[in-house]
C-alpha atoms as a PDB file:
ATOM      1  CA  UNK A   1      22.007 -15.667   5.292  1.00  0.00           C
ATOM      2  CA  UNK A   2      22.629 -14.215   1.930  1.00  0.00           C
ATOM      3  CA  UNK A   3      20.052 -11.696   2.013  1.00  0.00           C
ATOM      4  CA  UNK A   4      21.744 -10.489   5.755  1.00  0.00           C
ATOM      5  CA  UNK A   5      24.713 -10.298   3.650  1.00  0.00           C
ATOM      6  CA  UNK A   6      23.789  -8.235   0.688  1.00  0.00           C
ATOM      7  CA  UNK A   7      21.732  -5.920   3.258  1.00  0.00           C
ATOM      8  CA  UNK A   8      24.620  -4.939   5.238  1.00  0.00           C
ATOM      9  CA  UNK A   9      27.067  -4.831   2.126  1.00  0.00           C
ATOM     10  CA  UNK A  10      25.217  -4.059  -0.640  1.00  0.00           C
ATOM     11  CA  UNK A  11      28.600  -3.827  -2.432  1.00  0.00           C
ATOM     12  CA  UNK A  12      29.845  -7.507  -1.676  1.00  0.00           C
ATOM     13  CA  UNK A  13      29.430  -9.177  -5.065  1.00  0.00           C
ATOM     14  CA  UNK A  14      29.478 -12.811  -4.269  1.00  0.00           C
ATOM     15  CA  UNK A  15      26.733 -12.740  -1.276  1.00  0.00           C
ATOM     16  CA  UNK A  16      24.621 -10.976  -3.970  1.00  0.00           C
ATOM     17  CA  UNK A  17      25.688 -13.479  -6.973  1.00  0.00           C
ATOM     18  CA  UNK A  18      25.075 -16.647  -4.361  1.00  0.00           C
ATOM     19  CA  UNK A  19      21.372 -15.113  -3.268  1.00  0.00           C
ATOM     20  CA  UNK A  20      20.525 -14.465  -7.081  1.00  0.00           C
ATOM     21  CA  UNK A  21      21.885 -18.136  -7.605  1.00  0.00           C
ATOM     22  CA  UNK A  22      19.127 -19.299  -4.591  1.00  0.00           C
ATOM     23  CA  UNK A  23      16.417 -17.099  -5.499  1.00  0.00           C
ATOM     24  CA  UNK A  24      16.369 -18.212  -9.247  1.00  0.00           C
ATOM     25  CA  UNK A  25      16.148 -21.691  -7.989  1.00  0.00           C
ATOM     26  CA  UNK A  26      13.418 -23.621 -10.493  1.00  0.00           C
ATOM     27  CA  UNK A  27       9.953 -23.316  -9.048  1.00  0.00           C
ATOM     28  CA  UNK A  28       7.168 -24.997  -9.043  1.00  0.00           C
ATOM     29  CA  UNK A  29       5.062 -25.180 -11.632  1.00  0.00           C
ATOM     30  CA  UNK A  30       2.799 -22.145 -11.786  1.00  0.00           C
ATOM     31  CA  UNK A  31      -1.023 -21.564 -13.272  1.00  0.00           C
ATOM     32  CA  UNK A  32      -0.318 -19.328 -16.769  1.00  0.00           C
ATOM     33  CA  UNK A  33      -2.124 -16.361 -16.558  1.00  0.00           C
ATOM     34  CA  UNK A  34      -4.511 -14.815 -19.281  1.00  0.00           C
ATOM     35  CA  UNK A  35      -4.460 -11.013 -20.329  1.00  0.00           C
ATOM     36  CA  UNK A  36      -7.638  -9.101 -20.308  1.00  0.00           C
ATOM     37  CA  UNK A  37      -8.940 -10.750 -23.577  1.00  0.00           C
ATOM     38  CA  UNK A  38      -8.137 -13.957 -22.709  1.00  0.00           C
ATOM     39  CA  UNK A  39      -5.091 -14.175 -24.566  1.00  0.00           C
ATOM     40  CA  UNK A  40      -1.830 -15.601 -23.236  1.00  0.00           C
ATOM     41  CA  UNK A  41      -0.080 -12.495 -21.085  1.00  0.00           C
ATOM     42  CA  UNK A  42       3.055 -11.565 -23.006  1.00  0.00           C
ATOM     43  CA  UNK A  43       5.473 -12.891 -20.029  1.00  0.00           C
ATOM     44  CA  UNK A  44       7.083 -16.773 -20.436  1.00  0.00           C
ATOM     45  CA  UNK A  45       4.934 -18.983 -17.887  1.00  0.00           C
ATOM     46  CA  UNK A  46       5.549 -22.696 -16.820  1.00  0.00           C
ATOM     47  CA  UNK A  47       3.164 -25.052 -17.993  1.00  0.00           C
ATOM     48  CA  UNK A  48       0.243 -25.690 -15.756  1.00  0.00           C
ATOM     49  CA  UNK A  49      -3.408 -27.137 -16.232  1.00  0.00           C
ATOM     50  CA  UNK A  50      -4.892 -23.925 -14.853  1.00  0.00           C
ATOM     51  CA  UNK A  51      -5.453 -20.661 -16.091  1.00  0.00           C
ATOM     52  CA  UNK A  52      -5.904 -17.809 -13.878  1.00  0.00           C
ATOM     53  CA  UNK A  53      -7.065 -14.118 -15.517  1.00  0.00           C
ATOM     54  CA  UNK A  54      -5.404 -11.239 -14.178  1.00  0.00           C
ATOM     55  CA  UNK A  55      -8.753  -9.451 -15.576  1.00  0.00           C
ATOM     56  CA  UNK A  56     -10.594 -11.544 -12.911  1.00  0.00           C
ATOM     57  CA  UNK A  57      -8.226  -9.769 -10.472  1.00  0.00           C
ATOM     58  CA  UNK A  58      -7.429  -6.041 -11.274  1.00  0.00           C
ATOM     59  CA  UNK A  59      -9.438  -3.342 -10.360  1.00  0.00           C
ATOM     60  CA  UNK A  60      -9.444   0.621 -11.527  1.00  0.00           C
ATOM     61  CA  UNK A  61      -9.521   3.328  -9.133  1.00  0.00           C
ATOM     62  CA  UNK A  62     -11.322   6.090  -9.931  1.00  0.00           C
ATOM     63  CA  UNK A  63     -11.583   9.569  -8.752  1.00  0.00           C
ATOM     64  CA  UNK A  64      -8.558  10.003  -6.880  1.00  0.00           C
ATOM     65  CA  UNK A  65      -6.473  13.114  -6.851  1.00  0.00           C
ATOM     66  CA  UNK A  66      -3.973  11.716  -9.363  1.00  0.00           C
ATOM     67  CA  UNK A  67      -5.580  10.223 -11.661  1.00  0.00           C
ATOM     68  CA  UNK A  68      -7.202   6.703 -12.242  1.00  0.00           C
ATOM     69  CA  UNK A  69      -5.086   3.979 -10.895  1.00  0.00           C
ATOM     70  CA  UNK A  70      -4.919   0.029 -10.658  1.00  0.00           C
ATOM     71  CA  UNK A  71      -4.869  -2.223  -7.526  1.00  0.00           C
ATOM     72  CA  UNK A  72      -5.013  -5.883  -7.489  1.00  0.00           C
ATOM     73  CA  UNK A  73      -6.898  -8.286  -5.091  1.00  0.00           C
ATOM     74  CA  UNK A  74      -5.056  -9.380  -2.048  1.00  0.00           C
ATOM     75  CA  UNK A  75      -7.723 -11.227  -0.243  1.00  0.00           C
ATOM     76  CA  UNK A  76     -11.295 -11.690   0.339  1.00  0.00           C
ATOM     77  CA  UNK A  77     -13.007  -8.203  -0.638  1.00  0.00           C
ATOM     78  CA  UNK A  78      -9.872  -6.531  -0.454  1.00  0.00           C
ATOM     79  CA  UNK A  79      -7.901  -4.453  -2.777  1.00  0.00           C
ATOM     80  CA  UNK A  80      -4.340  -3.520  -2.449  1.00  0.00           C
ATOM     81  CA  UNK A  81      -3.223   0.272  -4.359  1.00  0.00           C
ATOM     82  CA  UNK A  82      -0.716   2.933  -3.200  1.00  0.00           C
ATOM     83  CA  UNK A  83      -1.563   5.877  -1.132  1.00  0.00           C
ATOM     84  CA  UNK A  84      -0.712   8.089  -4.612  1.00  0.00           C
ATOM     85  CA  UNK A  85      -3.406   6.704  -6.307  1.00  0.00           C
ATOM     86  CA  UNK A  86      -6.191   7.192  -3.481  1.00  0.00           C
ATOM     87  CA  UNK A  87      -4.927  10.581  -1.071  1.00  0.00           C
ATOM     88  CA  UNK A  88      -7.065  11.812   1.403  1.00  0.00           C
ATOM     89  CA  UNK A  89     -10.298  10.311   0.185  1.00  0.00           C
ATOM     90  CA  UNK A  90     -12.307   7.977   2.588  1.00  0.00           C
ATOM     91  CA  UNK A  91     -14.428   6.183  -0.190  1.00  0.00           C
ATOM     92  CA  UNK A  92     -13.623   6.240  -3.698  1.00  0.00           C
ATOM     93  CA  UNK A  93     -14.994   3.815  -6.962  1.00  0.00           C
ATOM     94  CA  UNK A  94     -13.515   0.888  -8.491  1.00  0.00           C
ATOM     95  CA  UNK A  95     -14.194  -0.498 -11.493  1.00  0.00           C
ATOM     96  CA  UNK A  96     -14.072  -4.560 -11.884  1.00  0.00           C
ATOM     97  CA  UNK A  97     -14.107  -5.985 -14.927  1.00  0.00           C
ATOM     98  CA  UNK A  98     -16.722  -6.532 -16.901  1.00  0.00           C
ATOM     99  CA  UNK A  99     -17.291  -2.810 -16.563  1.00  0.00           C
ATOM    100  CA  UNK A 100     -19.214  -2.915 -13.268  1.00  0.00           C
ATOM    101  CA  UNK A 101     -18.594  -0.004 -10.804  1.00  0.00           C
ATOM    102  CA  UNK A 102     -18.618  -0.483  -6.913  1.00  0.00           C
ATOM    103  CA  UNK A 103     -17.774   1.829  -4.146  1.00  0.00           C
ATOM    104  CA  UNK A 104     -14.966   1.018  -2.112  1.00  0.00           C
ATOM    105  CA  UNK A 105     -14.007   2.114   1.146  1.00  0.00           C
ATOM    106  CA  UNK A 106     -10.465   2.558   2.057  1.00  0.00           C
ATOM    107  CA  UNK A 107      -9.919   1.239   5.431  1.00  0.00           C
ATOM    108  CA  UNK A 108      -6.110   1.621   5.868  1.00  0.00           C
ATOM    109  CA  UNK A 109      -3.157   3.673   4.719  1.00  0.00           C
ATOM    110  CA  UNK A 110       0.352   2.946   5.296  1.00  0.00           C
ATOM    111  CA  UNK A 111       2.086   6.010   4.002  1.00  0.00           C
ATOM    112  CA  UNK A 112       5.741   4.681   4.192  1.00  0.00           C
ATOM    113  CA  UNK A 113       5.201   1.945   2.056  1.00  0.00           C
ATOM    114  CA  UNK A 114       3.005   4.136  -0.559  1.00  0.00           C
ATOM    115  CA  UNK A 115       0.061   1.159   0.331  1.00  0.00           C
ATOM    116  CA  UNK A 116      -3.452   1.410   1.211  1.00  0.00           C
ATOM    117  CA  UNK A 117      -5.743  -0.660   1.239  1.00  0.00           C
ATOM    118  CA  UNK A 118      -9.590  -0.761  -0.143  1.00  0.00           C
ATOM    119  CA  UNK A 119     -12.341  -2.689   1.134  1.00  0.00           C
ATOM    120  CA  UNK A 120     -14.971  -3.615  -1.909  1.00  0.00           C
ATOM    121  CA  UNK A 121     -18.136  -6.311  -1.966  1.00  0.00           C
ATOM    122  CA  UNK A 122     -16.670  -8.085  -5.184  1.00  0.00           C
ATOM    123  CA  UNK A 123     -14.675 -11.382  -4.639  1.00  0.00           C
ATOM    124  CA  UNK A 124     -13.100 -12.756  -7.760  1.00  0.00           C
ATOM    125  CA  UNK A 125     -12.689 -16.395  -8.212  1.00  0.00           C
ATOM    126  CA  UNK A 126      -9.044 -17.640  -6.906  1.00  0.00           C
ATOM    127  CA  UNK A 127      -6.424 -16.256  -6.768  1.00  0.00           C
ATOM    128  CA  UNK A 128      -3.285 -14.921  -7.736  1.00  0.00           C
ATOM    129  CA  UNK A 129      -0.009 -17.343  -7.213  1.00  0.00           C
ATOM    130  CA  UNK A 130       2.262 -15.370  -5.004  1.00  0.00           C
ATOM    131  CA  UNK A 131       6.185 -15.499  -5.136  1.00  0.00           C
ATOM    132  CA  UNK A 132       7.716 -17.196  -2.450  1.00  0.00           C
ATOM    133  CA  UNK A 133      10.585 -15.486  -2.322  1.00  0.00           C
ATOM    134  CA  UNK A 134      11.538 -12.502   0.002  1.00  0.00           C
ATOM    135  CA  UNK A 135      13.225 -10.461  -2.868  1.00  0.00           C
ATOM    136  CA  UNK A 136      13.397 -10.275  -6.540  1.00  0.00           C
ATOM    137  CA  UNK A 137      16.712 -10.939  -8.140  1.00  0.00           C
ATOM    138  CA  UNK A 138      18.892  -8.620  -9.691  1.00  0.00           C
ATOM    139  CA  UNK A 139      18.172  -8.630 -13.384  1.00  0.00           C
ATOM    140  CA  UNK A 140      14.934 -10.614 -13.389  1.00  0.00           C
ATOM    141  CA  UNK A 141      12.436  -9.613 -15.936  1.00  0.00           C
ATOM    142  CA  UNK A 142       9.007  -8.235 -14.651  1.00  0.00           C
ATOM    143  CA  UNK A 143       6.000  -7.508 -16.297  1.00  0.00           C
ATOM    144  CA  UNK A 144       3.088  -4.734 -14.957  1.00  0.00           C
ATOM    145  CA  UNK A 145      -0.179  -5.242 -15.811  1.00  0.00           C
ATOM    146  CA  UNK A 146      -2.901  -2.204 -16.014  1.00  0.00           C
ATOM    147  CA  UNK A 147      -6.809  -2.661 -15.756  1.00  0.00           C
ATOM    148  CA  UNK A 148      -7.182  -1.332 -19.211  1.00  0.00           C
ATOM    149  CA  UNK A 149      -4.728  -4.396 -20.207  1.00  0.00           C
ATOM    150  CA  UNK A 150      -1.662  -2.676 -21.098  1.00  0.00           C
ATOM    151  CA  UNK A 151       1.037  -4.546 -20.072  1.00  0.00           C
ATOM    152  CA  UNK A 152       4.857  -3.335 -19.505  1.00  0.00           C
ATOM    153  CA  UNK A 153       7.808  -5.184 -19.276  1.00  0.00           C
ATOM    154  CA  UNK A 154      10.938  -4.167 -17.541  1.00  0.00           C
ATOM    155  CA  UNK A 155      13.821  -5.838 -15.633  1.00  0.00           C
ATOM    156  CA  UNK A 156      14.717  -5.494 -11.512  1.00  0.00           C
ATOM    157  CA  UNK A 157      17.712  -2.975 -11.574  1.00  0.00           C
ATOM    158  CA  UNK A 158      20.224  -3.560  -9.849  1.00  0.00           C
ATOM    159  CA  UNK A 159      21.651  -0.709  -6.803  1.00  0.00           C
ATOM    160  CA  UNK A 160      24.454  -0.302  -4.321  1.00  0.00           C
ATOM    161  CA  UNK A 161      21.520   1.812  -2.532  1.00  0.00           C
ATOM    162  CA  UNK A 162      20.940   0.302   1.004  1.00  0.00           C
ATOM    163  CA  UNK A 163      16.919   0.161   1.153  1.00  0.00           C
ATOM    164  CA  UNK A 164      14.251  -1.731   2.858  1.00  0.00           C
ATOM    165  CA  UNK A 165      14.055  -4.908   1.432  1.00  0.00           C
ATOM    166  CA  UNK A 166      10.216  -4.730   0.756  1.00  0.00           C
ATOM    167  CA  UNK A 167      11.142  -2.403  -2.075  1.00  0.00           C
ATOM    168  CA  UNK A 168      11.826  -3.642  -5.629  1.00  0.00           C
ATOM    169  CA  UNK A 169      13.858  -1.206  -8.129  1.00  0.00           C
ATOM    170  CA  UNK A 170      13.081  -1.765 -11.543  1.00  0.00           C
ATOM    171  CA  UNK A 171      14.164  -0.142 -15.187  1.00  0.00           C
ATOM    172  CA  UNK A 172      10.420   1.480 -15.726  1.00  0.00           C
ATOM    173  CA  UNK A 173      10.546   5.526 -16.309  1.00  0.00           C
ATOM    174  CA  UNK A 174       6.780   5.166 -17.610  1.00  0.00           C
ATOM    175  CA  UNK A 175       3.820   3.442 -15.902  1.00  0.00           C
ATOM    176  CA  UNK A 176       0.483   3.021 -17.689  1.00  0.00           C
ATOM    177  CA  UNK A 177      -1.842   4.980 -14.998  1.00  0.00           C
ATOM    178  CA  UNK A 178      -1.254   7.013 -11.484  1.00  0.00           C
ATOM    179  CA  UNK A 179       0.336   3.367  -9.845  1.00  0.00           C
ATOM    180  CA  UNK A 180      -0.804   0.148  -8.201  1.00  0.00           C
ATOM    181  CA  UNK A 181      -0.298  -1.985 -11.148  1.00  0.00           C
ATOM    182  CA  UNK A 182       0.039  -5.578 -10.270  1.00  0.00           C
ATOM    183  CA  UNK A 183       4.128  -6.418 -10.991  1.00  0.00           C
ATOM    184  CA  UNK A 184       4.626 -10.238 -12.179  1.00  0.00           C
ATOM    185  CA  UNK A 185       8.091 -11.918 -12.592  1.00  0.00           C
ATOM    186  CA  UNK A 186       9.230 -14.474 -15.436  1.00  0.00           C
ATOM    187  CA  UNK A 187       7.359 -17.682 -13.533  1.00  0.00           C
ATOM    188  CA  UNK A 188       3.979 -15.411 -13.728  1.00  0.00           C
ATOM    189  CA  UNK A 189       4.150 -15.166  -9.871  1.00  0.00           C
ATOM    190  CA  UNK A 190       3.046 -11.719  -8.429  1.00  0.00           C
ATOM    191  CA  UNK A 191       5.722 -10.145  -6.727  1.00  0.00           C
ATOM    192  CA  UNK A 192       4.566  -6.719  -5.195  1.00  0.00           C
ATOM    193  CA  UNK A 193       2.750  -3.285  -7.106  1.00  0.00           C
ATOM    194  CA  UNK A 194       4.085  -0.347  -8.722  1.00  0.00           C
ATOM    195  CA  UNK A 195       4.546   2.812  -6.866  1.00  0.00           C
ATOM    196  CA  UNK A 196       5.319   6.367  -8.012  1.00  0.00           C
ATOM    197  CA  UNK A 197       8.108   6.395  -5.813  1.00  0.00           C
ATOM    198  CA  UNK A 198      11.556   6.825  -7.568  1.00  0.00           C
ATOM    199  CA  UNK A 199      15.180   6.995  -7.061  1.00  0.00           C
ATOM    200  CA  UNK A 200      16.530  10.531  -5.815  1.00  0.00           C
ATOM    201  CA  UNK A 201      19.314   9.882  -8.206  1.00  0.00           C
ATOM    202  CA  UNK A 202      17.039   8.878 -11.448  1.00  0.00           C
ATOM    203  CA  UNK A 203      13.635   8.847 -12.746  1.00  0.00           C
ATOM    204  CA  UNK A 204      13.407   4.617 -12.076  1.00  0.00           C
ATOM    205  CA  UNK A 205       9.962   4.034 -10.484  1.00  0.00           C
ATOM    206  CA  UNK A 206       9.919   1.075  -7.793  1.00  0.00           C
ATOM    207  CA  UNK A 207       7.914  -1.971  -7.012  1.00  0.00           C
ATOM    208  CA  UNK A 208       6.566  -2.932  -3.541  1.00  0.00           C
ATOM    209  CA  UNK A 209       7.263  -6.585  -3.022  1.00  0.00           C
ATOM    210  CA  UNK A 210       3.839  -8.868  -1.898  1.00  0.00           C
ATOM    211  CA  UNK A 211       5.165  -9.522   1.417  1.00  0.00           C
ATOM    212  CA  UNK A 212       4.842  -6.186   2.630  1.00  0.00           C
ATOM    213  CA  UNK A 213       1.621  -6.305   1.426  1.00  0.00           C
ATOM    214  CA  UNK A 214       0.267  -9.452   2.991  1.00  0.00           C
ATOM    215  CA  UNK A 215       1.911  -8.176   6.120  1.00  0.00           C
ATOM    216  CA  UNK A 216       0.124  -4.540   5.652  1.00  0.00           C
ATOM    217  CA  UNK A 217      -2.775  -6.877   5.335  1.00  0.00           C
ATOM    218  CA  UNK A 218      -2.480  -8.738   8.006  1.00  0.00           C
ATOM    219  CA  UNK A 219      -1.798  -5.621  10.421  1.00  0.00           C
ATOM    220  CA  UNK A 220      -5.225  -4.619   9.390  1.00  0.00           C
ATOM    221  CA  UNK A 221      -7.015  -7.372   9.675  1.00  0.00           C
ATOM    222  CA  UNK A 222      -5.752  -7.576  13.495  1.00  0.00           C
ATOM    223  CA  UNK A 223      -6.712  -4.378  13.933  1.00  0.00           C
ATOM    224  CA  UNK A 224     -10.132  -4.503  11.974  1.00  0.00           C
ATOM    225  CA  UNK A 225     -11.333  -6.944  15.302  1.00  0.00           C
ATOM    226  CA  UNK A 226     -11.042  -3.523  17.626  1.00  0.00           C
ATOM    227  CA  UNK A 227     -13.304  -0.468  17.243  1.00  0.00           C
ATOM    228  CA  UNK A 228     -11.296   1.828  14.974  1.00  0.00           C
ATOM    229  CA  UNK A 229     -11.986   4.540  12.672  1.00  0.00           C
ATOM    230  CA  UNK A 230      -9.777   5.357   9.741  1.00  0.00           C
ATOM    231  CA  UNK A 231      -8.108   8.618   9.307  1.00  0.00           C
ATOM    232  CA  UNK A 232      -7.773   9.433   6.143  1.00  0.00           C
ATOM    233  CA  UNK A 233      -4.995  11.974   7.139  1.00  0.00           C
ATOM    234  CA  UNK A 234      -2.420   9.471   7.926  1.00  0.00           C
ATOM    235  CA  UNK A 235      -3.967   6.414   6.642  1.00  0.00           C
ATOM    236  CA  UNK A 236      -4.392   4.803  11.065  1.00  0.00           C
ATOM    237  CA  UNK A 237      -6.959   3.097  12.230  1.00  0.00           C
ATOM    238  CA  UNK A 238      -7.569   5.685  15.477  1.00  0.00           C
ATOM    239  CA  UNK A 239      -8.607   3.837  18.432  1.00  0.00           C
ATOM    240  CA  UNK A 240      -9.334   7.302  19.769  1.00  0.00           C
ATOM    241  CA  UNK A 241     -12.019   7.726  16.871  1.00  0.00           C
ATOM    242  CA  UNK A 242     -13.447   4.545  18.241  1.00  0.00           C
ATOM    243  CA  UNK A 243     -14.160   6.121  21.443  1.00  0.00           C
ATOM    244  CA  UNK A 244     -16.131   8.790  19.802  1.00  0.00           C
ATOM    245  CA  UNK A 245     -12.975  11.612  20.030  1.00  0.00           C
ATOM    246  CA  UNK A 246     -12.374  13.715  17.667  1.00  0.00           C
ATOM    247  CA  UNK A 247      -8.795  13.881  16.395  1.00  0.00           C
ATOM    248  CA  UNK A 248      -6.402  11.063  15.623  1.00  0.00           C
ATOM    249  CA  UNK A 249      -4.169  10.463  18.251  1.00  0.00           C
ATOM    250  CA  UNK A 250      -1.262   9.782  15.528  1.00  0.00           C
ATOM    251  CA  UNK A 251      -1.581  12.900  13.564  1.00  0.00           C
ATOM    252  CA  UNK A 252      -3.852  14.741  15.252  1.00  0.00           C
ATOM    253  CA  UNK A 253      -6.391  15.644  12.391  1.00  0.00           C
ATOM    254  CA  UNK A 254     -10.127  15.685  12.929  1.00  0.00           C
ATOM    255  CA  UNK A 255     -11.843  12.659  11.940  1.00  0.00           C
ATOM    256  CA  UNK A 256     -14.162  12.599   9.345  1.00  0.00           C
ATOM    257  CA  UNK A 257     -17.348  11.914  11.718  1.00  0.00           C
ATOM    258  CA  UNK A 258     -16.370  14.842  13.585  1.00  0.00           C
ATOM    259  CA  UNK A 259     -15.804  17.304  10.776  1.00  0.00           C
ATOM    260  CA  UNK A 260     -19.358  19.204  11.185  1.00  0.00           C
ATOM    261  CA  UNK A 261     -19.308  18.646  14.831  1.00  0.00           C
ATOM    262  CA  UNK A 262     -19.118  21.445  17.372  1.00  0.00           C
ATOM    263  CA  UNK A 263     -15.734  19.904  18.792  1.00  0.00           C
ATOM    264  CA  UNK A 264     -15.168  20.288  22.882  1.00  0.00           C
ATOM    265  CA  UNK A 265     -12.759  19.350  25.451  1.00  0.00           C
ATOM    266  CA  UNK A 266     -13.078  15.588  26.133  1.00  0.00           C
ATOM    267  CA  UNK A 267     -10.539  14.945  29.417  1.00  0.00           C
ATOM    268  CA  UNK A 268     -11.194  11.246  29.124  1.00  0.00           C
ATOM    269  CA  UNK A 269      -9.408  11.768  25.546  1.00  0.00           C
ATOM    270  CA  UNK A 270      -6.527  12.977  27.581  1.00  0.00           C
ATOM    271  CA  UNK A 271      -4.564   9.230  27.590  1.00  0.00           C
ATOM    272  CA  UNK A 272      -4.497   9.184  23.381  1.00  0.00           C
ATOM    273  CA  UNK A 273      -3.357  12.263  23.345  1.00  0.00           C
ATOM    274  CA  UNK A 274      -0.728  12.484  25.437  1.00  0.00           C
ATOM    275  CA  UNK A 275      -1.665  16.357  27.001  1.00  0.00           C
ATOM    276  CA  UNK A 276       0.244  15.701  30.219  1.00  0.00           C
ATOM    277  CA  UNK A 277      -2.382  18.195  31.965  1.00  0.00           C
ATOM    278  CA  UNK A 278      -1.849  21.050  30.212  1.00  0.00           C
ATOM    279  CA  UNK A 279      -4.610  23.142  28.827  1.00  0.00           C
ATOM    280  CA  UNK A 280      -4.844  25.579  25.857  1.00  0.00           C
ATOM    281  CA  UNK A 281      -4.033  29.162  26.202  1.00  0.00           C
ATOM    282  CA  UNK A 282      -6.279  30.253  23.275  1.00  0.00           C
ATOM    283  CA  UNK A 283      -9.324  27.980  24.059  1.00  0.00           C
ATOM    284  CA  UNK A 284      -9.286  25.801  26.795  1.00  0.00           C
ATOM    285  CA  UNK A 285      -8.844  22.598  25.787  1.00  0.00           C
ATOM    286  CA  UNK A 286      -7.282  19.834  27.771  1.00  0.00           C
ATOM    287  CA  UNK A 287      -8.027  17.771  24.457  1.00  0.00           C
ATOM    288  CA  UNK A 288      -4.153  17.703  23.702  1.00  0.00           C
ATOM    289  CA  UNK A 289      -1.418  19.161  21.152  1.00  0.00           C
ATOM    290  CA  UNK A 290      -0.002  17.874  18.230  1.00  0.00           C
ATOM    291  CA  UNK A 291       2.746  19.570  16.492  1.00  0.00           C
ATOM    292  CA  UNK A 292       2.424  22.297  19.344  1.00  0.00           C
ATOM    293  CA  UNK A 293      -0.694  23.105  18.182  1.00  0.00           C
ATOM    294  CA  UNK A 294      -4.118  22.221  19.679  1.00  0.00           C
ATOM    295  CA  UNK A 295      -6.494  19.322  18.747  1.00  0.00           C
ATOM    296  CA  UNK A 296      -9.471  21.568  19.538  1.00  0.00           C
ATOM    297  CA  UNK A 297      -8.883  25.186  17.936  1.00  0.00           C
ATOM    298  CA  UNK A 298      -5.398  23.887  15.516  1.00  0.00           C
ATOM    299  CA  UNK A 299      -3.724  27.087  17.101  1.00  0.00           C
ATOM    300  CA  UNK A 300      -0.197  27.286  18.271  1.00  0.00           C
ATOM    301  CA  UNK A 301       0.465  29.264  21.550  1.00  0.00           C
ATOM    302  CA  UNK A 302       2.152  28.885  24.877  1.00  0.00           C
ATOM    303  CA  UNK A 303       0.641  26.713  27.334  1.00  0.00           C
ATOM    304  CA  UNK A 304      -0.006  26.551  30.953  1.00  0.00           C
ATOM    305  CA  UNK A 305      -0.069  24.013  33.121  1.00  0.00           C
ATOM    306  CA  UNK A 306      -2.760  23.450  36.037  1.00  0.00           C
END
């Protein structure tokens, strides 16, 4: 109720003073984690008989366009980064610790939340406690944690901005790598990753909170049971690509299976692609437009119908 409240009025002070009040609620007692040496991490951490090593659960990206990166296990052989960190690639290598390299193979993209997701054969031992809590509170401290070990605190900043909730501002102008890094609050609990997305207003970068994530995730793994193939142009799983066509039927690029191919018109594509019956002035093909130009040739023109 008081997270409907603060959404619609971001302004109303004592909806947002009430959810803080709820959200910063005791919780239960939570495993204390262990830095990359196996020293106590620098945040405070309840007392627990477990200890769980972030080291056991970070990865480093390597070889993407920006830069190396961090991501953090999210499940079973799966690795959660941003879409900054990774770009266009289809495969890339990540690094587990203790320095063992593995390729990876990014399987989906979700650009408006700066996510994507890698699949990897490494599975570390546990796992991470998660917050259960939809948002972070205003002021709480936070704490990101690189692969190399460098770890950064900063606090959740507080905004009138009207956002999504999934997205967590925080005080951080620096980040230790290109993004990804796992983002813990003052109970140790992982509450999202860090993006490279900041405010239009300042340089603040902002988190993406863990249930965005695990629903990112679980949007995959439904669509991981049908015959897809990912497009690294948009970060989809194409159902068309499934079928053996040749362009995403969300943005339209050429797949990567079909990049040497001699590409042709396909009218059974026709239903992905949403070409209504017409054909291509320049070439032909019924295969469909995107952005008014064709899936076959790329070329804008006129069209005809028939």
């Amino acid at each position: 109720m008081y997270s409907a409240a603060v959404q619609a009025d971001p302004a109303n002070a004592d909806a947002r003073q009430r959810l803080n009040a709820v959200l910063t609620q005791e919780l239960p007692a939570a495993p204390v984690l262990s830095g990359m040496s196996g020293a106590p991490a620098s945040v405070p951490a309840a007392s627990a008989p477990a200890r769980v090593n972030v080291a056991d659960h970070v990865a480093r990206i390597i070889g993407g366009p920006n830069g190396p990166g961090t991501g953090v296990f999210v499940a079973e052989n799966l690795i959660a980064t941003t879409r900054y960190v990774i770009g266009e690639h289809e495969r890339i290598t990540v690094e587990v610790h203790p320095a063992r390299q593995l390729p990876g193979q990014i399987v989906r993209a979700f650009s408006e939340l700066d996510l994507a997701l890698i699949r990897v054969e490494h599975r570390p031992v546990g796992s991470l406690p998660i917050t259960p809590y939809p948002r972070v509170p205003d002021d709480a401290p936070l704490t990101a944690v690189s692969f190399s070990g460098e770890m950064v605190t900063a606090r959740q900043r507080p905004t009138n901005r009207v956002m999504e909730p999934h997205w967590i501002p925080t005080t951080l102008t620096q980040l230790p790598d290109a993004g990804g890094d796992p983002l813990f609050d003052a109970q140790t609990y992982l509450v999202g990753i860090l993006t490279k997305n900041t405010s239009r207003a300042s340089a603040h970068y902002y988190g993406l909170h863990i249930s965005a994530i695990r629903r990112a995730v679980q949007t995959y793994l439904g669509e991981a049971s049908e015959r897809r193939v990912y497009c690294p142009c948009c970060g989809h799983a194409s159902r068309a690509g499934g079928m053996g066509f040749f362009y995403c039927e969300v943005c339209g690029g050429v797949l990567p299976f079909a990049q040497a191919m001699t590409r042709y018109p396909m009218p059974q594509a026709e239903p992905f692609y949403g070409s209504g019956g017409v054909r291509c002035t320049r070439c032909g093909s019924s295969a469909g437009f995107y952005g008014g130009r064709c899936l076959r040739c790329g070329q804008e023109q006129a069209t005809t119908t028939f």
